[in-house]
N, C-alpha and C. Protein backbone atom coordinates (compact mmCIF):
# COMPACT_ATOMS: atom_id res chain seq x y z
N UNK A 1 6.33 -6.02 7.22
CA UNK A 1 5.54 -4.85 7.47
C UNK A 1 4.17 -5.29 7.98
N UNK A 2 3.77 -4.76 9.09
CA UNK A 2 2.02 -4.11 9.59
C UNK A 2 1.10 -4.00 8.27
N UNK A 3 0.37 -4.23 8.57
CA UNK A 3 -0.87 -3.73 7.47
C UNK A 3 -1.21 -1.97 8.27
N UNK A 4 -1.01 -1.81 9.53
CA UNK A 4 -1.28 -0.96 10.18
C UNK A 4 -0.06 0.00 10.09
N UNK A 5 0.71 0.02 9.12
CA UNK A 5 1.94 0.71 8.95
C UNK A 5 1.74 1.26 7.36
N UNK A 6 0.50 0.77 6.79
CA UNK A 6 0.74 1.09 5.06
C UNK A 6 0.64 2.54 4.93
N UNK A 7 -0.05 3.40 5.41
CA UNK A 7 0.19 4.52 5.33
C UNK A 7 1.00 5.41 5.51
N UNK A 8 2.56 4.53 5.95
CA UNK A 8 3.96 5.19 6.03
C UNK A 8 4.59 5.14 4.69
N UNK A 9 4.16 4.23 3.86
CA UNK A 9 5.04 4.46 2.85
C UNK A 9 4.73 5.43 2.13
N UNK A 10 5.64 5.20 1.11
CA UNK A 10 5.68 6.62 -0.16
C UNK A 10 4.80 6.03 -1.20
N UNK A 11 4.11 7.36 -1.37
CA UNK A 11 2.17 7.23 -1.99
C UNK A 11 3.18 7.39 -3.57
N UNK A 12 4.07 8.04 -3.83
CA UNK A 12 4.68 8.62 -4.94
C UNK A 12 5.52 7.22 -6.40
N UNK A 13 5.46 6.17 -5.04
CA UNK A 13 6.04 5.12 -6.05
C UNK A 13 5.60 3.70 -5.64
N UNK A 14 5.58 3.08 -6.08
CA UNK A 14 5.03 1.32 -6.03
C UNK A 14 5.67 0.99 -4.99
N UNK A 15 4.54 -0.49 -5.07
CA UNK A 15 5.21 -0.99 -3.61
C UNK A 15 4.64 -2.57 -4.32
N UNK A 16 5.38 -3.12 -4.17
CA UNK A 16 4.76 -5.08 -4.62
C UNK A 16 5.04 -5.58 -3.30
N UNK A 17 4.42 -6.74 -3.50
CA UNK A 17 3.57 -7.87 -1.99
C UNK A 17 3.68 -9.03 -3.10
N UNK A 18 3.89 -9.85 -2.46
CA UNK A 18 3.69 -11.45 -2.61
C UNK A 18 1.91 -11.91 -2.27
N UNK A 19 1.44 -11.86 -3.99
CA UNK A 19 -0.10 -12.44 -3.20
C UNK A 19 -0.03 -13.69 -3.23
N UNK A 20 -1.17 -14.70 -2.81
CA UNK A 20 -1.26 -16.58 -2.72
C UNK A 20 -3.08 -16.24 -2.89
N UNK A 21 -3.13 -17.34 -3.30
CA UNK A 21 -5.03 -17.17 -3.62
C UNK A 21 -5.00 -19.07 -3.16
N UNK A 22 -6.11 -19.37 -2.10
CA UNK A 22 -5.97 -20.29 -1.37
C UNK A 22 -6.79 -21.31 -2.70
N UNK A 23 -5.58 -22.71 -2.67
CA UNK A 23 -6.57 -23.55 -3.34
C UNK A 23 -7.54 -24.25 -3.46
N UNK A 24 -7.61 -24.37 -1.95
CA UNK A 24 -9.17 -25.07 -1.79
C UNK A 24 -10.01 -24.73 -0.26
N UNK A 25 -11.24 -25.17 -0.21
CA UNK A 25 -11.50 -24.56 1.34
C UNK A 25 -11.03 -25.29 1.97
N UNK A 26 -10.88 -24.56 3.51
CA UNK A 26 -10.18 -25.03 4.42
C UNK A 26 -8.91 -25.53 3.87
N UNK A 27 -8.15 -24.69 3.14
CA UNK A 27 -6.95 -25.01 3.06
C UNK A 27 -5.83 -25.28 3.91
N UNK A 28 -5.00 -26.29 3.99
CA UNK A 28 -3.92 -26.51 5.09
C UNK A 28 -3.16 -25.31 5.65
N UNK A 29 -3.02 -24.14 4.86
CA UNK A 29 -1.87 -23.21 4.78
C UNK A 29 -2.88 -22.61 5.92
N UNK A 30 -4.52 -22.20 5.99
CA UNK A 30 -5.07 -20.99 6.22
C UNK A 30 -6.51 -21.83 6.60
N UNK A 31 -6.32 -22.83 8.00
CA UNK A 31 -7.74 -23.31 8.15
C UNK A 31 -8.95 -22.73 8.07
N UNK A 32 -9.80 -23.27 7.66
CA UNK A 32 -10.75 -22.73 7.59
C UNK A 32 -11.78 -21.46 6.66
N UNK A 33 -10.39 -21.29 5.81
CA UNK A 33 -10.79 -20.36 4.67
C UNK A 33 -11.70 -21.02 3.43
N UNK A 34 -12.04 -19.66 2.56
CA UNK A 34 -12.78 -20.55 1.33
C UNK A 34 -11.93 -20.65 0.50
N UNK A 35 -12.53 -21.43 -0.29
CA UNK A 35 -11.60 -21.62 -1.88
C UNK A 35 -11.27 -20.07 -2.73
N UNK A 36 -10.13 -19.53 -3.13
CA UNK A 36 -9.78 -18.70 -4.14
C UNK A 36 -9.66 -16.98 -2.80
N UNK A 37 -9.19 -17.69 -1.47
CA UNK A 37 -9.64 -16.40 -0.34
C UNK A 37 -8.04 -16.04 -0.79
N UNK A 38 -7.79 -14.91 -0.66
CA UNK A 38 -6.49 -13.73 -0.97
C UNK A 38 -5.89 -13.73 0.04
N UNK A 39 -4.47 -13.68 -0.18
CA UNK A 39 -3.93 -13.81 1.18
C UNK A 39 -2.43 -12.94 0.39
N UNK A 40 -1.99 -12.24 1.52
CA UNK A 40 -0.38 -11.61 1.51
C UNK A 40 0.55 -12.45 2.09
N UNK A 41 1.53 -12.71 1.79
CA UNK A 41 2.64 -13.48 2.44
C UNK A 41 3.48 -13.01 3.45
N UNK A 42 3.56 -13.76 4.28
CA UNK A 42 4.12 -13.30 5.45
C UNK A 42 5.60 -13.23 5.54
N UNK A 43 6.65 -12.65 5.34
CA UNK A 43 7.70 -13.35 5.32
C UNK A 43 8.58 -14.06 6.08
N UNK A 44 8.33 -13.80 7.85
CA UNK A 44 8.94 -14.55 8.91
C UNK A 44 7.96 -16.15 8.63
N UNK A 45 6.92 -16.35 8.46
CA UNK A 45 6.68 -17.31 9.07
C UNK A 45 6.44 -18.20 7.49
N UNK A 46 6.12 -17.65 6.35
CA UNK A 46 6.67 -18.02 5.30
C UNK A 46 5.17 -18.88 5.35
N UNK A 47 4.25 -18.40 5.37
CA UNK A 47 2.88 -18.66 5.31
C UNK A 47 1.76 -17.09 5.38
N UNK A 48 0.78 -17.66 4.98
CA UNK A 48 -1.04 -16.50 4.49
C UNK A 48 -1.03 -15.67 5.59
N UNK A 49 -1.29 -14.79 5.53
CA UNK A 49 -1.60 -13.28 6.07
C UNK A 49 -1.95 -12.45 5.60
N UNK A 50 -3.15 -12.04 6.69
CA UNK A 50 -3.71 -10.64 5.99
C UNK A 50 -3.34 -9.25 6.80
N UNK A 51 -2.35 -9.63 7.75
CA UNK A 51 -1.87 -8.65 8.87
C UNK A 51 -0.40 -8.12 8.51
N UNK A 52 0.40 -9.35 8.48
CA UNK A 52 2.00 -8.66 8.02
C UNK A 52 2.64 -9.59 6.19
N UNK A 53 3.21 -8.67 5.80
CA UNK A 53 3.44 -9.14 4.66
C UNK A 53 4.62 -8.41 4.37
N UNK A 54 5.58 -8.86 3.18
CA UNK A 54 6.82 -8.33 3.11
C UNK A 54 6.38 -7.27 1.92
N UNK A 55 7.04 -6.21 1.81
CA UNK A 55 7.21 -5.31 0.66
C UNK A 55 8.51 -5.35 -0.23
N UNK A 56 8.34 -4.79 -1.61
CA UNK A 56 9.46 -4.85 -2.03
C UNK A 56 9.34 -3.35 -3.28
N UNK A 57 10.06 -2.89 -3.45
CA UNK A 57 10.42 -2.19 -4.53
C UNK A 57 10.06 -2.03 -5.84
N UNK A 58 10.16 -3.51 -6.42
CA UNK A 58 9.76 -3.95 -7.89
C UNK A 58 9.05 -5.12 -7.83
N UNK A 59 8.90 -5.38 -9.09
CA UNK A 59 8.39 -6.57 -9.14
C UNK A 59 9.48 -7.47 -9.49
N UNK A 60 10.47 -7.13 -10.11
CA UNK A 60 11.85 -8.17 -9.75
C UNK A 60 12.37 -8.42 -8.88
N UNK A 61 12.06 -7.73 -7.90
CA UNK A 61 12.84 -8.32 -6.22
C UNK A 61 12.23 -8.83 -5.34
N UNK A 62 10.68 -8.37 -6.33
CA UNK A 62 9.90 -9.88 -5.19
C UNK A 62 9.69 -11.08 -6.08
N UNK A 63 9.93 -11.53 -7.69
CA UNK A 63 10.33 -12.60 -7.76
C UNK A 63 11.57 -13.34 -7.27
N UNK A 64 13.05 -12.19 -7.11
CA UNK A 64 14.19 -12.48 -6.66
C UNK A 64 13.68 -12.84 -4.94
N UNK A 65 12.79 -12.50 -4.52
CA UNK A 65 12.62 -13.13 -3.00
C UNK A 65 11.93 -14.60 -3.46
N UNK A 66 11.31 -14.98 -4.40
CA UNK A 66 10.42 -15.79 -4.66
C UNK A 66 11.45 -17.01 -4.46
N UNK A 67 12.29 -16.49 -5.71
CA UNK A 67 13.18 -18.01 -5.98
C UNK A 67 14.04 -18.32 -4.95
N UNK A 68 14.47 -17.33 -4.18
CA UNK A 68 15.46 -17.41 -2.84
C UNK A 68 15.02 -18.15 -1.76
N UNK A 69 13.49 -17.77 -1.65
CA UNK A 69 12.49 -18.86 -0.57
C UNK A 69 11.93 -19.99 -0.90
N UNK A 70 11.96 -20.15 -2.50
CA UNK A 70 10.88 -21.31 -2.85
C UNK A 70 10.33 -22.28 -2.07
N UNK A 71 11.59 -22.64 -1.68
CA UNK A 71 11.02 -24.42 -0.75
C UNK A 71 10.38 -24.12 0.53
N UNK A 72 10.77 -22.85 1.38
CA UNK A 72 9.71 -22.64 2.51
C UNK A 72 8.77 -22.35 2.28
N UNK A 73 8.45 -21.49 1.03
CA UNK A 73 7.11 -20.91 0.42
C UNK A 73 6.07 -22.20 -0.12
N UNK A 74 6.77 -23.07 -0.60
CA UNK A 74 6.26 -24.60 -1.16
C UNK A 74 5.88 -25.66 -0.05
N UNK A 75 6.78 -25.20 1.27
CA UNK A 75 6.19 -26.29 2.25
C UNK A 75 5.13 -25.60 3.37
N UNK A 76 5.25 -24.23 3.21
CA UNK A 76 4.55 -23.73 4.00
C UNK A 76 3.16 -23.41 3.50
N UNK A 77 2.77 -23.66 2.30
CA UNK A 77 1.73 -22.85 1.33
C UNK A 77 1.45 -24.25 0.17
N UNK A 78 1.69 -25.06 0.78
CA UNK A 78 1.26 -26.37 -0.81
C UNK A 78 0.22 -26.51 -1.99
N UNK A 79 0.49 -26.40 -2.61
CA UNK A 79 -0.26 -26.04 -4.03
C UNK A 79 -1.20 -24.77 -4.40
N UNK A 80 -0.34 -23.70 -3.24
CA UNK A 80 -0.82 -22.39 -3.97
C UNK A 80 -0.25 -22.11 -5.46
N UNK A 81 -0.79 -20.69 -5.61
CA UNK A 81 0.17 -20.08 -6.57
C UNK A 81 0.27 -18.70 -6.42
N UNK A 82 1.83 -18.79 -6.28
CA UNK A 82 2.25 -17.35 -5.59
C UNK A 82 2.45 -16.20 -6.94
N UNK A 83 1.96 -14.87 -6.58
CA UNK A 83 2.33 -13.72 -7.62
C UNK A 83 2.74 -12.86 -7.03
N UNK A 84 3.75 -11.91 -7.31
CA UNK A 84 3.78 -10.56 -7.10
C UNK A 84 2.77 -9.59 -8.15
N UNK A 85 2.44 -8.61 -6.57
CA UNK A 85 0.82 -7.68 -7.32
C UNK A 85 1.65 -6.54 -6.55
N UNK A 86 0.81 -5.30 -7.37
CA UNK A 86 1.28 -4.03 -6.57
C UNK A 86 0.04 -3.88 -5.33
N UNK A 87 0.99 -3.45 -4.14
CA UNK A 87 0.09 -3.30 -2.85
C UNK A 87 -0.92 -2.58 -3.31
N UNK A 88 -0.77 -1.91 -3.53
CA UNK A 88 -2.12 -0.73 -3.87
C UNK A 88 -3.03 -1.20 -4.48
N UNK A 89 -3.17 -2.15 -5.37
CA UNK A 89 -3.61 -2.39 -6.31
C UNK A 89 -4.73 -3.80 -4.91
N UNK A 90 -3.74 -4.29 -4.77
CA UNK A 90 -4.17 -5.72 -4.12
C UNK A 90 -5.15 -5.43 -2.62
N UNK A 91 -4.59 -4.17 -2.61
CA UNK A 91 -5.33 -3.53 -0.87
C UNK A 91 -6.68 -3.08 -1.39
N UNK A 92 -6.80 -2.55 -2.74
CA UNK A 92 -8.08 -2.28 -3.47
C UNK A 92 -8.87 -3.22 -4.21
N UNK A 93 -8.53 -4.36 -4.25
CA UNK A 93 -9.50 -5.31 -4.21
C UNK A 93 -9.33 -5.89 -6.45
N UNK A 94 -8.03 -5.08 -6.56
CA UNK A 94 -8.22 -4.87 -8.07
C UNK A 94 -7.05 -5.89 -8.49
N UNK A 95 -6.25 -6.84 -7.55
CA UNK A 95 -5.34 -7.48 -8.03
C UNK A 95 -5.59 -9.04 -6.70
């Protein structure tokens, strides 16, 4: 999904995102960023974004995406640490 598409979904029920919080500046994943910068996961390219990011339903089906991708998420993102947050929550600055 667009970041420019969030206002299509349904306001009525959750929505979870894969967040990453960068570990250091200029991190490999996200040149040039600072230490602890927020990032959504992308899911084609399986790296930081603040433009497209995957959605999911629950928060069990975006750990069930978690463990299904691990190793691209691990080579693409090295020594982050990945969470599922609710979009809403994470677009407001509160997750």
């Amino acid at each position: 999904m667009h970041r420019s598409q969030v206002d299509t979904l349904d306001p009525r029920r959750p929505h979870w995102a894969l967040a990453v919080e960068a570990p250091s500046r200029d991190w490999i994943a996200a040149p040039g960023c600072r230490p602890h910068a927020r990032f959504l996961v992308d899911g084609i390219s399986m790296a930081p974004s603040r433009e497209r990011f995957e959605v999911f339903d629950s928060r069990a089906d975006c750990l069930t995406w978690i463990m299904a991708h691990r190793r691209e998420l691990s080579e693409h993102m090295p020594g982050a640490k990945l969470h599922p947050v609710p979009l809403a929550d994470w677009l407001l600055g509160l997750a």
